[in-house]
N, C-alpha and C. Protein backbone atom coordinates (compact mmCIF):
# COMPACT_ATOMS: atom_id res chain seq x y z
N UNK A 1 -271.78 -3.37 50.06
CA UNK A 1 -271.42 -4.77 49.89
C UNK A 1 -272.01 -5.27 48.58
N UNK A 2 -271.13 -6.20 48.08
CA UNK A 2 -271.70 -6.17 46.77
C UNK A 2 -272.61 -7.62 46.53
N UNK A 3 -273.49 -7.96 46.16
CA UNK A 3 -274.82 -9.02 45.65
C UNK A 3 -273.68 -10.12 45.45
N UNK A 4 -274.52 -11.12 46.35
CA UNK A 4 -273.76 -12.71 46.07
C UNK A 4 -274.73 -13.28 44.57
N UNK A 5 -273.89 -14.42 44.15
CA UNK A 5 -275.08 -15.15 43.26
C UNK A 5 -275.65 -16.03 44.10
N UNK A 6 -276.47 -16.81 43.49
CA UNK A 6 -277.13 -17.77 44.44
C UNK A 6 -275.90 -18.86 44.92
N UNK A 7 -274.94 -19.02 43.88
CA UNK A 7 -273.84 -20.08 43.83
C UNK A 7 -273.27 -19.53 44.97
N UNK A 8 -272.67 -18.52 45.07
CA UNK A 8 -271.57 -18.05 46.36
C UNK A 8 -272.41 -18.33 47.68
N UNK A 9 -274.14 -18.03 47.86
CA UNK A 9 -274.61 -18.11 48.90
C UNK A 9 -274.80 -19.22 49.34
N UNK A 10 -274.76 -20.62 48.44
CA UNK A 10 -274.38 -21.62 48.58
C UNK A 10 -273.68 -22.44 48.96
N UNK A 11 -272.39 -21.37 48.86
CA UNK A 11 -271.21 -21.83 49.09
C UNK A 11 -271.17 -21.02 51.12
N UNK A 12 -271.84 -19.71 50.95
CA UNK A 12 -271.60 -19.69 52.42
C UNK A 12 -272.31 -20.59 53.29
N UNK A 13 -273.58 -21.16 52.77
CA UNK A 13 -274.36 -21.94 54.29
C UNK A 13 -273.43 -23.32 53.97
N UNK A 14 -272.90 -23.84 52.78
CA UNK A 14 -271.91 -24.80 53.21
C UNK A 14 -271.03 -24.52 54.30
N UNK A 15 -270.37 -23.85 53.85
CA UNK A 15 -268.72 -23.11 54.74
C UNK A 15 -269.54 -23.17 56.49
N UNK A 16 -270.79 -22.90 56.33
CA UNK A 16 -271.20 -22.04 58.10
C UNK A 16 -272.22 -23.52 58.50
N UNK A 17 -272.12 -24.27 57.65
CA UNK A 17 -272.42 -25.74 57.89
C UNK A 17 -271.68 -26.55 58.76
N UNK A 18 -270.31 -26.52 57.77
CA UNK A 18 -269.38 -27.43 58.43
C UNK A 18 -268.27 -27.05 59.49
N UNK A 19 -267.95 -27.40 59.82
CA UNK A 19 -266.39 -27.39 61.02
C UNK A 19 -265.12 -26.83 60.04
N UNK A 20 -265.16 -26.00 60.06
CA UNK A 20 -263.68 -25.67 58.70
C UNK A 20 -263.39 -26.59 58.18
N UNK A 21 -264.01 -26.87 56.41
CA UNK A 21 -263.91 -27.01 55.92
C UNK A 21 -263.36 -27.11 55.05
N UNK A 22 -262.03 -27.82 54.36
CA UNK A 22 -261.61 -27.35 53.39
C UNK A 22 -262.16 -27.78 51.66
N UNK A 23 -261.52 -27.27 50.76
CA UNK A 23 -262.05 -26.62 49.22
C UNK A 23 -263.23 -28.16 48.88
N UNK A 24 -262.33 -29.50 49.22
CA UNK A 24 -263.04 -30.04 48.49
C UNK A 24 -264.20 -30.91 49.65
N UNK A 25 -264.11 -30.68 50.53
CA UNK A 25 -265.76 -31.03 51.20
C UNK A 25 -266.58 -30.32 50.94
N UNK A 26 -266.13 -28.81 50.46
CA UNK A 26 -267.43 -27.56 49.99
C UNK A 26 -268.08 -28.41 48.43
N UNK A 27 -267.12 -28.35 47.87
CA UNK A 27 -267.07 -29.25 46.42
C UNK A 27 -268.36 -30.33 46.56
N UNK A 28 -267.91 -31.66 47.22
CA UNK A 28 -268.73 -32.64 47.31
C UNK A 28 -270.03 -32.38 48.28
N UNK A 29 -270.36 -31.39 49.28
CA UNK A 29 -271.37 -30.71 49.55
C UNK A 29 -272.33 -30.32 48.51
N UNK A 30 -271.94 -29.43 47.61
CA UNK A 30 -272.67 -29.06 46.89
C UNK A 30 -272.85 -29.87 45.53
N UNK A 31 -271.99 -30.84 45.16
CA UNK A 31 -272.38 -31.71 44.45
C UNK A 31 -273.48 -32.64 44.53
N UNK A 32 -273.49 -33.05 45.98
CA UNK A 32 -274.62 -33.46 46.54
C UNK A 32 -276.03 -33.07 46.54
N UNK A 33 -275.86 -31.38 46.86
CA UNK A 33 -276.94 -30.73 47.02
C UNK A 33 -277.30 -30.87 45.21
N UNK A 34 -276.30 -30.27 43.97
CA UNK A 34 -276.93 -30.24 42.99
C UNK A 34 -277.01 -30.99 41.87
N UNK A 35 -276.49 -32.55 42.72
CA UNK A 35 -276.94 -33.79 41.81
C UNK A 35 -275.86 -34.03 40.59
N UNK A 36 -274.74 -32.95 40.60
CA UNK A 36 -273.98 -33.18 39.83
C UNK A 36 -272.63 -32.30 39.95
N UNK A 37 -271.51 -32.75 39.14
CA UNK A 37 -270.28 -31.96 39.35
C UNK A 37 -269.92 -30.57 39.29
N UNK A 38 -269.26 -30.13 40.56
CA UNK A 38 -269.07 -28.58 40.89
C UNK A 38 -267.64 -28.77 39.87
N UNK A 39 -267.43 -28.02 39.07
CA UNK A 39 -265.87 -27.45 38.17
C UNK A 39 -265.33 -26.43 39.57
N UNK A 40 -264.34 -27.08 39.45
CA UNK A 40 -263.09 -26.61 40.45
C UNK A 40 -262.82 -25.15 39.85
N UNK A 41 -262.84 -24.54 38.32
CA UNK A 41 -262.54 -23.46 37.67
C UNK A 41 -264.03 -22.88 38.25
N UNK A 42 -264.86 -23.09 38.30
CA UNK A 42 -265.86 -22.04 39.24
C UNK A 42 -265.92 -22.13 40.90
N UNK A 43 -265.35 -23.36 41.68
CA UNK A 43 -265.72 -23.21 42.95
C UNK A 43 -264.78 -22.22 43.48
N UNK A 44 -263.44 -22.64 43.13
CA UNK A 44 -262.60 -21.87 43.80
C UNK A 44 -262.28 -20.08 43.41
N UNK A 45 -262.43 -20.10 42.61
CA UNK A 45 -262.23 -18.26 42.10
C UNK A 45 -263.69 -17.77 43.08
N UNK A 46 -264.89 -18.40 43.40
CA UNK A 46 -266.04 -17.76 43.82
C UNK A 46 -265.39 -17.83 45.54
N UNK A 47 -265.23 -18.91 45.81
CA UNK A 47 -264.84 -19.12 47.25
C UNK A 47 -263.68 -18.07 47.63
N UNK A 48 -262.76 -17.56 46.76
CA UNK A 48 -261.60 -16.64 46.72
C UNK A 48 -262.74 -15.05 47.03
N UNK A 49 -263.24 -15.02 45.79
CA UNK A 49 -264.11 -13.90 46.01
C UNK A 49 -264.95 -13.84 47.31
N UNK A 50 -265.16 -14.81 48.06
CA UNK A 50 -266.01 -14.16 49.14
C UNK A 50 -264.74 -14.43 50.60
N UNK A 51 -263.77 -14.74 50.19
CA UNK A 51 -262.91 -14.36 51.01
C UNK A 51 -262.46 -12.86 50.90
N UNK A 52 -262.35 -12.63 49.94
CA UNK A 52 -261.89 -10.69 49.08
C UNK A 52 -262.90 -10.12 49.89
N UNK A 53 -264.35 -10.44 50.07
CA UNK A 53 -265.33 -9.72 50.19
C UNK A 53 -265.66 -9.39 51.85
N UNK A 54 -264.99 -10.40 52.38
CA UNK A 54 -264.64 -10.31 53.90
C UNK A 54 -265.76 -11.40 54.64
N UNK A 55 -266.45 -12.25 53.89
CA UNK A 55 -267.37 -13.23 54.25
C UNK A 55 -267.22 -14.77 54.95
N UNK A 56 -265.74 -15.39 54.11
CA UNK A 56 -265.32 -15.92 54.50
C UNK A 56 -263.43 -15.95 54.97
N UNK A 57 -263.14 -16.42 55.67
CA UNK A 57 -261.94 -16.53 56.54
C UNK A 57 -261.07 -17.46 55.17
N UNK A 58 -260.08 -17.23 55.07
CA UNK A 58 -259.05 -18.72 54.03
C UNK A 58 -257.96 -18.68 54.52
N UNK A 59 -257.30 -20.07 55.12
CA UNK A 59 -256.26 -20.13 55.73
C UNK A 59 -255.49 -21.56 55.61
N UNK A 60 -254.50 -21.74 55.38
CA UNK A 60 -254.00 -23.17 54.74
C UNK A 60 -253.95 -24.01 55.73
N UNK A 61 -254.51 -25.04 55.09
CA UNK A 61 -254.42 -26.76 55.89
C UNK A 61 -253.22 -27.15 55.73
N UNK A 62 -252.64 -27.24 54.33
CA UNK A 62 -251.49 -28.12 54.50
C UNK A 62 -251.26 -27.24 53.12
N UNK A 63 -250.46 -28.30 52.63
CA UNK A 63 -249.40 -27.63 51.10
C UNK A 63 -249.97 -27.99 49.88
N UNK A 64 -251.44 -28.47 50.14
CA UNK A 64 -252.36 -28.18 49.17
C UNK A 64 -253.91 -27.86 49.47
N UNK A 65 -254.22 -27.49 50.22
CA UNK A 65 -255.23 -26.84 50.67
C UNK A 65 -255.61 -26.00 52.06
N UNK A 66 -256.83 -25.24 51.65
CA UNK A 66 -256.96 -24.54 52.78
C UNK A 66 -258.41 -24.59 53.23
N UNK A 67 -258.21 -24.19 54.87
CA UNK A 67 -259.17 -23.82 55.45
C UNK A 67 -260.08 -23.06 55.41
N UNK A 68 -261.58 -23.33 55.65
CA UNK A 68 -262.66 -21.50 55.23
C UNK A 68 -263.58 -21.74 56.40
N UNK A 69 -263.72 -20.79 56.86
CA UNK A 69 -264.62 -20.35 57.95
C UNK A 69 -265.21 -19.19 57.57
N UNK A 70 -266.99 -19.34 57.70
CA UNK A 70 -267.51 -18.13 57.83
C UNK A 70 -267.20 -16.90 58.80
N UNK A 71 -267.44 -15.45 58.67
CA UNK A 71 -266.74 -14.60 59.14
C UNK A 71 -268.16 -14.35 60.04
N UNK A 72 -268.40 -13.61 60.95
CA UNK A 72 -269.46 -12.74 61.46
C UNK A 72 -270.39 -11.83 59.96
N UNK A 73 -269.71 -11.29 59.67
CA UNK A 73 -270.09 -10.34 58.49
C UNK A 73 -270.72 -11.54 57.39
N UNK A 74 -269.92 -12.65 57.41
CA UNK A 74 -270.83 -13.86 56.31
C UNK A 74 -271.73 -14.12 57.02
N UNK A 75 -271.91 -14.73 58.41
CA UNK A 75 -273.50 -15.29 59.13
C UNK A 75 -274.43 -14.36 59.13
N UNK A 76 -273.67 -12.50 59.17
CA UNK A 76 -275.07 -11.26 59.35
C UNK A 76 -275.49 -11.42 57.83
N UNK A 77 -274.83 -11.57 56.88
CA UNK A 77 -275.74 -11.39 55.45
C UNK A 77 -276.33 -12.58 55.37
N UNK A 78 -276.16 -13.77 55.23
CA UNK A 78 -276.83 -15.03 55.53
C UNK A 78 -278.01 -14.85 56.12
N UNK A 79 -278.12 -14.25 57.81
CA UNK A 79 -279.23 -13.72 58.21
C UNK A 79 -280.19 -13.28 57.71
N UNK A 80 -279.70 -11.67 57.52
CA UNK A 80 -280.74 -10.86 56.71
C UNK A 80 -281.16 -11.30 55.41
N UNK A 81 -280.41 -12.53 54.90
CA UNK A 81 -281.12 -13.07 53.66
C UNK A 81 -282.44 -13.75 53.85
N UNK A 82 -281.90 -14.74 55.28
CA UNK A 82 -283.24 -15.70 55.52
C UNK A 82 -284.41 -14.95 55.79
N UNK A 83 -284.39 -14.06 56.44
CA UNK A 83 -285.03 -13.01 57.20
C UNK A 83 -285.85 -11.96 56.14
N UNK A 84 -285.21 -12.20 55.09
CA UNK A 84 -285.86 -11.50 53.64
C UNK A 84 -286.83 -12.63 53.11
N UNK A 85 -286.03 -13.69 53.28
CA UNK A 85 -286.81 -15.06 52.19
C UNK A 85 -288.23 -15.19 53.15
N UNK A 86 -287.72 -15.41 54.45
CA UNK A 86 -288.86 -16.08 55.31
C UNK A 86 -290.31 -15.02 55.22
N UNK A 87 -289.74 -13.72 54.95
CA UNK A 87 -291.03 -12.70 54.88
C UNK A 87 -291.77 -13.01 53.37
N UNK A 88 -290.95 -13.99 52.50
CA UNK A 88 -292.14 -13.95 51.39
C UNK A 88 -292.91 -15.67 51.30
N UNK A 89 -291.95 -16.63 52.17
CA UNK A 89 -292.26 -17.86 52.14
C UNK A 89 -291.79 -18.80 53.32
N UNK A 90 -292.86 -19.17 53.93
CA UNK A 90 -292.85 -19.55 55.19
C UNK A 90 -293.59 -21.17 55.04
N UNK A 91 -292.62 -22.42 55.02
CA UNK A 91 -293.34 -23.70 54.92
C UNK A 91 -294.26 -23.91 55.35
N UNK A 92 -295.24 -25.21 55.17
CA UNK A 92 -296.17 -25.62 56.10
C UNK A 92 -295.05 -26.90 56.92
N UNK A 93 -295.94 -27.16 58.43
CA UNK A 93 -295.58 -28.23 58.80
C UNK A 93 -295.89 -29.06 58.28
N UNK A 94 -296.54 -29.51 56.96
CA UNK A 94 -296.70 -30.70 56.63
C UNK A 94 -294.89 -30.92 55.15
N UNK A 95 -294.48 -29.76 54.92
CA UNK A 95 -293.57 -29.63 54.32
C UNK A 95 -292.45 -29.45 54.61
N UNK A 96 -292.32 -29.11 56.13
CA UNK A 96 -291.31 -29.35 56.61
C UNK A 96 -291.02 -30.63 57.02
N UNK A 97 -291.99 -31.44 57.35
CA UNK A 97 -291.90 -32.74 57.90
C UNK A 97 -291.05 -33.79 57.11
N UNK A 98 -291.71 -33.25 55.53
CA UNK A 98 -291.29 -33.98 54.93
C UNK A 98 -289.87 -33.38 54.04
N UNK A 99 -289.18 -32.59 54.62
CA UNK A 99 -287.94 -32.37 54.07
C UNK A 99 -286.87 -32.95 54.74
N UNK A 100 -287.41 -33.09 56.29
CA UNK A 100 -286.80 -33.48 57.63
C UNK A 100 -286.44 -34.97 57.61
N UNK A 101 -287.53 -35.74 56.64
CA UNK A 101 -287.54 -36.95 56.99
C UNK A 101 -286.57 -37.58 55.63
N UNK A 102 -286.68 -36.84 54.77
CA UNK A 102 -284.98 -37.20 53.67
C UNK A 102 -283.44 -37.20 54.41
């Protein structure tokens, strides 16, 4: 399987966030998250690619957009990511508290 960037993995805990989602709630998700505008010429070719990759599901809403659902195979790499991260950095409760409370 081939290495996400951080952007695509971004794009999966969006996708495994929401309720099928389509292109542009992922969009304004992560605009949110990064304080500024996602280019449609990078969201969608990456979101295509992790459909190619078998991560996420793409299936049309209507006659201009479509649906994405994380796959099983997207939540197991997601997993074993956290499960990598958490073995090198594990919050305090005083830092979680305060991420909780934004």
């Amino acid at each position: 399987m081939e290495e996400l960037t951080s952007f695509q993995r971004d794009i999966l805990h969006v996708i495994a966030g929401l309720d099928r989602p389509h292109g542009l709630a992922v969009k304004h998700e992560l605009e949110d998250y990064y304080g500024k505008d996602v280019n449609h010429g990078r969201l969608y070719p990456n979101m295509d690619q992790l459909s190619e990759q078998g991560l996420v599901d793409k299936s049309k809403r209507d006659e201009r957009s479509n649906i994405y659902v994380i796959t099983e195979l997207g939540k197991e790499m997601l997993a074993v990511r956290h499960h990598w991260q958490k073995s090198y950095f594990q919050p305090s409760a005083k830092l979680n508290a305060a991420v909780r409370s934004d």
